[in-house]
Protein backbone atom coordinates (compact mmCIF):
# COMPACT_ATOMS: atom_id res chain seq x y z
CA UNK A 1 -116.21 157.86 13.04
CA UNK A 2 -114.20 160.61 12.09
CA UNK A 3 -114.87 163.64 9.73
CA UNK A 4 -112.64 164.99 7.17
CA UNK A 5 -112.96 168.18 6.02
CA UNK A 6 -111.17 169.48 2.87
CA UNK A 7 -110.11 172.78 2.07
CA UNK A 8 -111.87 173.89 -1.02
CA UNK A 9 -111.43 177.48 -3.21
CA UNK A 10 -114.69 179.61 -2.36
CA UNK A 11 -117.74 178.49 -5.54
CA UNK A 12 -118.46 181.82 -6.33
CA UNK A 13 -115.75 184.01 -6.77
CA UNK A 14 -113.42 183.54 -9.64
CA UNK A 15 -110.07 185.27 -8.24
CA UNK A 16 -108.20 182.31 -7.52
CA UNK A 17 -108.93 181.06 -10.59
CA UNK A 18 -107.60 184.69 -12.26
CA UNK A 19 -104.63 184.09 -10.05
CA UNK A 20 -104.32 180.39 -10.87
CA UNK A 21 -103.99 181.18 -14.31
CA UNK A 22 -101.40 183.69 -14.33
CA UNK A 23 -99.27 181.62 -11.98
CA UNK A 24 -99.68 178.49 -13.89
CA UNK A 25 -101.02 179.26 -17.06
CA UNK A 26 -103.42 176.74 -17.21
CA UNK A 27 -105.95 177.33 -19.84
CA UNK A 28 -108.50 175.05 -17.48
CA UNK A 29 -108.19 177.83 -14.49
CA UNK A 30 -108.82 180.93 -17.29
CA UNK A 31 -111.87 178.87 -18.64
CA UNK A 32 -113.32 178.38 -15.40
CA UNK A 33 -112.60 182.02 -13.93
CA UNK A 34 -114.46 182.93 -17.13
CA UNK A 35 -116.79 181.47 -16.41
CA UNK A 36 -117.61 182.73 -13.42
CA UNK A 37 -117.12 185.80 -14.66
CA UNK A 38 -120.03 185.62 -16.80
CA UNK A 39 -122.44 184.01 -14.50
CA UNK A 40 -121.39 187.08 -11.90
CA UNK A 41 -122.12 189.55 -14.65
CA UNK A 42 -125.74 187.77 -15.69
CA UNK A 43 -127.06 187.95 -12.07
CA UNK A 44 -125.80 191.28 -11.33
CA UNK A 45 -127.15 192.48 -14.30
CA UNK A 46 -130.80 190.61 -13.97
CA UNK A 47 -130.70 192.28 -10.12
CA UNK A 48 -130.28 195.83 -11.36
CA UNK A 49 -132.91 195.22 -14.37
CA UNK A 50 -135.57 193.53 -11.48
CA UNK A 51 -134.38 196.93 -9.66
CA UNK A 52 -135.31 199.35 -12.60
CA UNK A 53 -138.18 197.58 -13.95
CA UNK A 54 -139.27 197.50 -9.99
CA UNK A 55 -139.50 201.13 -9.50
CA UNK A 56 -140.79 201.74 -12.50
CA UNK A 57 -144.35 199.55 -11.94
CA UNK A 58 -143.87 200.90 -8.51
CA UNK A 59 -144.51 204.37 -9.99
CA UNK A 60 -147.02 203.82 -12.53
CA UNK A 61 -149.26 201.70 -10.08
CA UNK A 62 -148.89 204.72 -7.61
CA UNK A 63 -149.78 207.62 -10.07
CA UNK A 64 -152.67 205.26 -11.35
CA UNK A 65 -154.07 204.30 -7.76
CA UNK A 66 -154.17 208.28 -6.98
């Protein structure tokens, strides 16, 4: 039994897809780097809020445990 192993564009970066379209001009590749683009942007976005919003309890439960 033999394995085969395909060479795939990495899930989570949307580069190729940036370059894809300006090669090719395929209005699939712009969708999908989009896309990505967007989802990259939420869940950077939602880390540096939960990063905020973090130190902020952080603070207010220190100066109201003292």
């Amino acid at each position: 039994m033999q394995l085969r192993v395909r060479a795939s564009i990495p899930l989570l970066t949307e580069e190729p897809f940036f370059v894809l379209y300006a090669v090719t001009g395929e209005n699939a590749c712009a969708r999908r780097a989009s896309a990505l683009w967007n989802a990259s942007r939420v869940f950077a976005l939602l880390g540096f809020n939960l990063l905020v919003w973090g130190h902020v309890a952080w603070g207010l439960w220190s100066i109201w445990r003292k």
